[in-house]
Structure formats: C-alpha cells, structure tokens
Protein backbone atom coordinates (compact mmCIF):
# COMPACT_ATOMS: atom_id res chain seq x y z
CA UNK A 1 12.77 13.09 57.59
CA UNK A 2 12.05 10.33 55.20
CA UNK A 3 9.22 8.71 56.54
CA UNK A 4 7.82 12.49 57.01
CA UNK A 5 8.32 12.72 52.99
CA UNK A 6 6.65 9.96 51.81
CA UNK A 7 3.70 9.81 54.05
CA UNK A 8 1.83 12.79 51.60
CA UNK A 9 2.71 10.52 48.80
CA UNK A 10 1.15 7.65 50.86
CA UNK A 11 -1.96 10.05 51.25
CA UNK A 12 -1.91 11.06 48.11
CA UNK A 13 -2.00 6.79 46.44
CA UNK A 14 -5.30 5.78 48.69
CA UNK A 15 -7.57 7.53 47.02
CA UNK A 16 -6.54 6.79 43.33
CA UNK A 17 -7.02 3.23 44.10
CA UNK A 18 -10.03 3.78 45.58
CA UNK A 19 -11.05 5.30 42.18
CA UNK A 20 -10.01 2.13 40.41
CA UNK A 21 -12.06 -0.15 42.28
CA UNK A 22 -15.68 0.22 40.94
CA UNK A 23 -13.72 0.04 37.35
CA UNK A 24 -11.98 -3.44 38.89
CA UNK A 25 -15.37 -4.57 39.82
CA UNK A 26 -17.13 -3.98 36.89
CA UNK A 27 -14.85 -5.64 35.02
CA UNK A 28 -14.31 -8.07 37.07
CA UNK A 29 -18.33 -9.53 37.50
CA UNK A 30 -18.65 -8.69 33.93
CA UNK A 31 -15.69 -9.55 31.71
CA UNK A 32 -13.46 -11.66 33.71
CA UNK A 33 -16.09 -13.91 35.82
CA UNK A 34 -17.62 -14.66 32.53
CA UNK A 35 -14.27 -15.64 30.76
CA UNK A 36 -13.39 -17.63 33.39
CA UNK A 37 -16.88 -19.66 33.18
CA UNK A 38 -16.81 -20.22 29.47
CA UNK A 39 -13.37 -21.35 29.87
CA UNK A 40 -14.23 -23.63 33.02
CA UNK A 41 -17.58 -24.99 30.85
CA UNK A 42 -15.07 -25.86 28.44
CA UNK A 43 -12.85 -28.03 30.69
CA UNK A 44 -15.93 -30.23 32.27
CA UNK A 45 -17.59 -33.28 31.10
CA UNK A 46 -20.93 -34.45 31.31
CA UNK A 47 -19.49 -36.43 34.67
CA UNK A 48 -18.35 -33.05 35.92
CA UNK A 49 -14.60 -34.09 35.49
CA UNK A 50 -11.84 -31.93 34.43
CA UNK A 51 -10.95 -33.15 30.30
CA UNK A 52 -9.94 -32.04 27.27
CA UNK A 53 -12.73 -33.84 25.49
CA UNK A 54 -14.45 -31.03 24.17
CA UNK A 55 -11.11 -29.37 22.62
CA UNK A 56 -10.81 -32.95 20.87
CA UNK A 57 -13.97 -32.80 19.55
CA UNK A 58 -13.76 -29.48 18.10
CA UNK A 59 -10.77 -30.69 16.40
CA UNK A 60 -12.18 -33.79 15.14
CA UNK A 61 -15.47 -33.07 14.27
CA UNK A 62 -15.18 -32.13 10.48
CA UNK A 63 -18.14 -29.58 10.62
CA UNK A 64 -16.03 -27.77 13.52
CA UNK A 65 -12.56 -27.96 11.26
CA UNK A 66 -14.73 -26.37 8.26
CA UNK A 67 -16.30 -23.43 9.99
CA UNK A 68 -13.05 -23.09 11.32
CA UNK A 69 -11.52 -22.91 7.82
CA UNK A 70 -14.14 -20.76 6.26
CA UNK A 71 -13.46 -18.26 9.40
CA UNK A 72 -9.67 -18.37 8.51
CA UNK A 73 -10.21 -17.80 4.66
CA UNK A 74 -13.11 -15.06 5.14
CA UNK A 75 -11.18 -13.06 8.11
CA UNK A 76 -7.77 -12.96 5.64
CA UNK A 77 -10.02 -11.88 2.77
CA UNK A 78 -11.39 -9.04 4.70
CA UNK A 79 -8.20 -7.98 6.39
CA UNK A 80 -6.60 -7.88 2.80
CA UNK A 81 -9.23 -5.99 0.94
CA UNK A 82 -9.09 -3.47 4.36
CA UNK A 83 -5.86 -2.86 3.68
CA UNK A 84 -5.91 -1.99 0.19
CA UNK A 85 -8.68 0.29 0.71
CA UNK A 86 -7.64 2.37 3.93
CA UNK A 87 -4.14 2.32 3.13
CA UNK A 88 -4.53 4.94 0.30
CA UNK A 89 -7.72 6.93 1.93
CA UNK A 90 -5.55 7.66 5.13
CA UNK A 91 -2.41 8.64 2.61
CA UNK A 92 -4.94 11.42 1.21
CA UNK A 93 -6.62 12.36 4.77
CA UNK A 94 -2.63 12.90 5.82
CA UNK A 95 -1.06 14.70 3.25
CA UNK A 96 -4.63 15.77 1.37
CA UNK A 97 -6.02 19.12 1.49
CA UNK A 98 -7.15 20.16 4.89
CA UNK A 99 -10.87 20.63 3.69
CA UNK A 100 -10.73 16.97 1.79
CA UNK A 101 -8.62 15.54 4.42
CA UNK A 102 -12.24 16.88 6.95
CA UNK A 103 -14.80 15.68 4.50
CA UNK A 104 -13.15 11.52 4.53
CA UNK A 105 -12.64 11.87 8.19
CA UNK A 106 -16.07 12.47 8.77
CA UNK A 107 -16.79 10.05 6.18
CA UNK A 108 -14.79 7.25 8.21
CA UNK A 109 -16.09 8.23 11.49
CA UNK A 110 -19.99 9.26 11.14
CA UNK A 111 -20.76 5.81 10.11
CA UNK A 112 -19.03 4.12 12.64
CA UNK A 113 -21.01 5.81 15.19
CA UNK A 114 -24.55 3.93 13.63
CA UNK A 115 -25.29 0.70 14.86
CA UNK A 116 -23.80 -2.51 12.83
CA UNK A 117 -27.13 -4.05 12.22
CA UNK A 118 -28.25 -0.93 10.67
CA UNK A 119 -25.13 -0.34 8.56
CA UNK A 120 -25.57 -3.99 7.44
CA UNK A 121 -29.06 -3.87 6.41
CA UNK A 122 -28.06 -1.05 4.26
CA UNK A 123 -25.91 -2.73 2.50
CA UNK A 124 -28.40 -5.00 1.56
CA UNK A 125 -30.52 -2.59 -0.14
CA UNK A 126 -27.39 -1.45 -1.81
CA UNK A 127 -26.30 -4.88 -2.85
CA UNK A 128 -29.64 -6.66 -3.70
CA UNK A 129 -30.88 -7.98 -7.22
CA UNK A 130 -32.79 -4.79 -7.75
CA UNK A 131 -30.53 -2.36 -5.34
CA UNK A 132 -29.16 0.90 -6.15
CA UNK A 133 -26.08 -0.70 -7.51
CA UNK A 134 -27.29 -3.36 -9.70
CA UNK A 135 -29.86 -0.77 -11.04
CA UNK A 136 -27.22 1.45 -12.34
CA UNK A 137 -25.34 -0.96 -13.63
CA UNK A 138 -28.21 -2.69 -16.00
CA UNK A 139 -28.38 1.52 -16.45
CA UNK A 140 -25.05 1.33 -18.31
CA UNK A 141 -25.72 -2.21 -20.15
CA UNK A 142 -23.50 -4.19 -17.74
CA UNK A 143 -25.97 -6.57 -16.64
CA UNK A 144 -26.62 -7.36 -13.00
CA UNK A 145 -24.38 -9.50 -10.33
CA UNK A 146 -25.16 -11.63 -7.37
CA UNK A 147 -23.64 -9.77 -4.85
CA UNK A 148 -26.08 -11.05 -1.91
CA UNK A 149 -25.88 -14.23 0.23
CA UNK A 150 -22.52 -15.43 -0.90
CA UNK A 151 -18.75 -14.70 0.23
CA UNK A 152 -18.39 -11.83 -1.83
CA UNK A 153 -21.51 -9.81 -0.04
CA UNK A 154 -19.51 -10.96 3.51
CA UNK A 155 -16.12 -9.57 2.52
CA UNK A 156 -18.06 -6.57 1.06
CA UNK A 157 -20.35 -5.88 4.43
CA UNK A 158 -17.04 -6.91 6.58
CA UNK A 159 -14.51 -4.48 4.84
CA UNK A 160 -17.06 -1.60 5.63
CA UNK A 161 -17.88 -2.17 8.73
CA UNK A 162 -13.89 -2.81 10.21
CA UNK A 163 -12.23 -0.21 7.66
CA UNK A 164 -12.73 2.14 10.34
CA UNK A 165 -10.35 0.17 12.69
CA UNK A 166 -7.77 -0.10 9.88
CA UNK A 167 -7.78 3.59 9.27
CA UNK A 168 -7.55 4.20 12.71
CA UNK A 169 -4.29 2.31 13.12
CA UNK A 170 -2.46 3.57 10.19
CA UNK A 171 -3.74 7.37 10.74
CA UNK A 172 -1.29 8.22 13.73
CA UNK A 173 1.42 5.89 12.46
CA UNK A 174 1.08 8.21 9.34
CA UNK A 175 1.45 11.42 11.16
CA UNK A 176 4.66 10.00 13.18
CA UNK A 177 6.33 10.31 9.47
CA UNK A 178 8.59 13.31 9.43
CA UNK A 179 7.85 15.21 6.24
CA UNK A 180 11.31 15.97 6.17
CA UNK A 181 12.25 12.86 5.23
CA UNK A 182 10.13 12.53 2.07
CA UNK A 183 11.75 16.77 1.04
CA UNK A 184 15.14 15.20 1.65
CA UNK A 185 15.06 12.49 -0.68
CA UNK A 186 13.54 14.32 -3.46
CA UNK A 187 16.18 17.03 -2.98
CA UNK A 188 18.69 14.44 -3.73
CA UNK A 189 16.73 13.39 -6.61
CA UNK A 190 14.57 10.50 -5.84
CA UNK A 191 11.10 11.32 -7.50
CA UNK A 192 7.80 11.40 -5.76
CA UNK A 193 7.63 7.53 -6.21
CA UNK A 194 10.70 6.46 -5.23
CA UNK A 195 10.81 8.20 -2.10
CA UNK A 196 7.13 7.10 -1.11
CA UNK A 197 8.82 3.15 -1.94
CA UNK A 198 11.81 3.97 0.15
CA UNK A 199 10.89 6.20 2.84
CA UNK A 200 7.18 6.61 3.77
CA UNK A 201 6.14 2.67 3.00
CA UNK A 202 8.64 0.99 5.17
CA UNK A 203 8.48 3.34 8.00
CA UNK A 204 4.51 2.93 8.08
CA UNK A 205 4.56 -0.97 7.91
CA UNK A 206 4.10 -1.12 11.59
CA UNK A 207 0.80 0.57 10.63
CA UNK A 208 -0.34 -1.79 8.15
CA UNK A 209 0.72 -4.82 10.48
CA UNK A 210 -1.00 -3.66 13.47
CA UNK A 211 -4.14 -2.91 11.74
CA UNK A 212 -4.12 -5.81 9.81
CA UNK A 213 -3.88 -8.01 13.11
CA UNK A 214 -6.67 -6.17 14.90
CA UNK A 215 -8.72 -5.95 11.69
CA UNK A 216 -8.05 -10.26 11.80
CA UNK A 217 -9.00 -10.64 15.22
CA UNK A 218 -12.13 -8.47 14.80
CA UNK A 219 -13.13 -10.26 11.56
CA UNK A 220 -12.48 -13.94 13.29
CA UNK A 221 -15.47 -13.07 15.87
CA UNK A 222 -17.83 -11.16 13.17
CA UNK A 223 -21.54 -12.65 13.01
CA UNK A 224 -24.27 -10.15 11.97
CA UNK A 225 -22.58 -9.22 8.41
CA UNK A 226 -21.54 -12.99 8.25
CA UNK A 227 -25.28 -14.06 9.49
CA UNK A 228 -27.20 -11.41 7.24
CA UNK A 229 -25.14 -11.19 4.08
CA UNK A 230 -23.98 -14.60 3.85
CA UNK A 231 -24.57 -17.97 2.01
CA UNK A 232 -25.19 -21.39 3.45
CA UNK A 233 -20.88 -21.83 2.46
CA UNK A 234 -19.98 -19.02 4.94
CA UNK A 235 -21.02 -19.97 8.20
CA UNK A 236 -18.11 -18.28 10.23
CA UNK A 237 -17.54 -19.10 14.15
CA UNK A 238 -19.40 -16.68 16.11
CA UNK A 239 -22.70 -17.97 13.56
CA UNK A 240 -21.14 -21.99 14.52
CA UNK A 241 -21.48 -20.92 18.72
CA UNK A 242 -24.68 -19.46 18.61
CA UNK A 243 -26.12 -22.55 16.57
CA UNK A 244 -24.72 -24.83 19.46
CA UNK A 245 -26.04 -22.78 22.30
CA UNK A 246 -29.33 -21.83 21.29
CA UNK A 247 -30.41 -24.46 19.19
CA UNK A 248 -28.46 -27.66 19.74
CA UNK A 249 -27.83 -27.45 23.48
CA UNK A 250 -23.83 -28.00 23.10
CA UNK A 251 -22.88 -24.94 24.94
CA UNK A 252 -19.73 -27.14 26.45
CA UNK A 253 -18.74 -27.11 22.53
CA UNK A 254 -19.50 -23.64 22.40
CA UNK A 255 -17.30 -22.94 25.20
CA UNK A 256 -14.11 -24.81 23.89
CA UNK A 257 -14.97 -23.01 20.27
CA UNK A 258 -15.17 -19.72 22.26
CA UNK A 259 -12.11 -20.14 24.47
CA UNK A 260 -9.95 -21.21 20.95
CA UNK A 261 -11.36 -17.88 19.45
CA UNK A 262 -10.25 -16.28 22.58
CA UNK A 263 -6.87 -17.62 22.78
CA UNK A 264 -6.62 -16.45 19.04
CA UNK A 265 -7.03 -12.73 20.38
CA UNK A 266 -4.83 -12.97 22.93
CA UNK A 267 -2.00 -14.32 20.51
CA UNK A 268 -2.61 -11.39 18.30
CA UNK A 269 -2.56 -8.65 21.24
CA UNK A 270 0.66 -9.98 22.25
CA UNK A 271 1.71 -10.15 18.34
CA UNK A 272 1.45 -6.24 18.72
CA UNK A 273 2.12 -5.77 21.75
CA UNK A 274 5.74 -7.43 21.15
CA UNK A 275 6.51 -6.62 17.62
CA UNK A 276 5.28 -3.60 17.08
CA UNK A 277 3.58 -1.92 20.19
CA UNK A 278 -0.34 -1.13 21.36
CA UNK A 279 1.17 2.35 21.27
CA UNK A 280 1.14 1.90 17.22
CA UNK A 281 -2.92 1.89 17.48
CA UNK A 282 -3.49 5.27 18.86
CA UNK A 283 -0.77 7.13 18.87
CA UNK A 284 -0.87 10.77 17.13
CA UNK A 285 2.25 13.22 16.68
CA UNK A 286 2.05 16.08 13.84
C-alpha cells in the first residue's frame, strides 16, 4: 500500500526538476563557470602553477591597499548617508497618507527602472558648475560649490542610485510593526517620541542592518557613478579591475582583486543570512 502511495508523489517530483534544469544550466555556463574561472585565474602563475602570489601582491602593492581603502571609506559613506535618507522616507510611505505614501513610492521605484548610466549623467547636469543646482543657488546669493569630480559628487550619485535597495529592505520590515504596539504605549503615557525610541526603532533595526549590508556590498562593486562623477582620489575597485584588464594586461591581478570583492559578498550574505535573515529583505505583512 505504501509503495502504491508514494509512486504519484514520485510522478508528480520528475517533472518539477525537469523545470529547474534550463534555470541550473543557465546559471551554471553563465554565473558559476565564470566564478569558478576568475577564481582559478587567480590561483595560477605565469608557470601555470597553483600560488597565492597574486593574493600577496594585491596585499602588498600599495596602489592595490589604497584603492582598497578608498573603496572601504566611499562604500561606508554611502551606506551611511542611505540610511539617513531612506530611513525617514519609508517611516512616511508606512504610516503617511495613502495618496503621499503612492506619490514617494513611485518616486523610489520609477527611477530605478531607468538605466544607471542615464540616471548618472543626470546628475551631472544637476551637479555641474553651471547646473540647475548651482544656478539657483548663485540665484539666492550663496555662491556656487564644486560638487563634480570629487568624493562628494560619488557619495551624492551613489546614495541615489542604491537608496532604492535601502528602502526596499526597511519597507516590509516596517509593515511587520504591529501598530498596536506604538497605541499601547501612548495609552500608558509614553508620547509620540518616546514610543517611536522604544518601540518602533529597535524592532526595525534588523531593517536598517540588512539594508545597510546589502547597500555595502552593492556600493563595494559600484563603477559608473564612481568612474563618471569621480576625482582622480576616488578610484574605487571595480574602476582598479577594469584598468588591469583592459589596459595593463594584469587580468591574474584582476582576478585575485575580483575573487577578494567576491568573498566580501559572500561574508555579508551570510552576515544576513545568520543574524538577521534574507527573509528581512522582502518580506511584507500589513
């Protein structure tokens, strides 16, 4: 009787696998079979041995360790200034009036939908020495400000482009608050400040964290903002690896720069994935 049971679940499991493997394969020739080359590139000499040469040299080389640094300082910058700014724009599109709460959504979303080159180049009509901004701010006797080709038009470009992400993360960990919790603790007095402190900041931390580790990771690999925006001092990795494959011919450098940025990911999947949960990134109760 049991083997008469389970042979329509048997049935049933062939052709759901069956349905997986053109997704397998895809992945597989084009995600996976190239990982595994960069990160074989990066373990072979000139001689064709197996050596950690290259990950020495990256670590040595000073112009590697500075790139590196500027990356670091740049990708915490923008991950910061994210946070600040999506953290009260998803408060509003939460608890905001359903018509505002539409109107920011849209303005979020519709944007992130264009191209990143295009986005990017708009910024730099909006950020130039005679752009829209600096116009209206000579308007108002301010004066002008170099906002173009320097660290501050890269952490400008790069908080626009990833705020989207950031949003994203802390919108459905925002909904997951029971209202009820914020009514109770007025109704035993705590004032609309004290109970946002106590109750709704703590309990949407894992939102902040989560974002603010994907927003990281994101920023780490950026190069058209970086590459369009920046000065000659912010030369960030994904900038450092194209330089070495296209123009120097160091692609095995490359490749041990590339598998480093990789393994940087991977820590900070597993960062949310064991503190706080990949479920924190897209999930949506209300």
């Amino acid at each position: 009787m049991n083997e008469k049971a389970d042979a329509p679940v048997r049935r049933l499991r062939v052709p759901h696998v069956a349905l997986l493997l053109p997704v397998a394969i895809l992945l597989g020739v084009f995600f996976v079979y190239p990982l595994i080359n960069m990160i074989a590139a990066s373990l072979t000499t000139d001689a064709g041995n197996v050596s950690l040469e290259k990950y020495r040299d990256v670590l040595e080389v000073r112009t590697y360790a500075t790139v590196f640094r500027i990356t670091f300082e740049i990708a915490v910058s923008v991950t910061i200034a994210t946070a600040l700014v999506a953290y009260p724009l998803t408060y509003v599109i939460v608890t905001g009036p359903k018509l505002l709460s539409s109107i920011l959504r849209g303005l979020v979303i519709i944007p992130f939908l264009v191209s990143l080159l295009v986005r990017t180049y708009a910024w730099l009509v909006v950020l130039a020495p005679n752009g829209i901004l600096n116009d209206a701010m000579r308007a108002v006797g301010v004066g002008s400000v170099q906002l173009l080709f320097n660290r501050t038009g890269v952490i400008i470009g790069m908080t626009y482009a990833l705020l989207p992400y950031m949003v994203f993360a802390l919108y459905g960990n925002m909904r997951s608050v029971d209202p009820r919790l914020l009514q109770a603790a007025q109704n035993l007095g705590a004032g609309n400040w004290n109970a946002f402190r106590t109750i709704f900041l703590p309990l949407t931390f894992p939102g902040v964290a989560a974002g603010s580790i994907l927003v990281f990771i994101l920023a780490s690999g950026f190069f058209i903002t970086p590459k369009l925006m920046g000065g000659p001092g912010d030369v960030m990795i994904g900038s450092l690896i194209t330089t070495l494959v296209s123009e120097s011919g160091q692609a095995e450098d490359a490749a041990a720069i590339g598998t480093i940025l990789l393994a940087i990911t991977a820590v900070g999947f597993l960062a949310i994935s064991r503190f706080i949960g990949l479920r924190t990134l897209f999930e949506n109760r209300g």
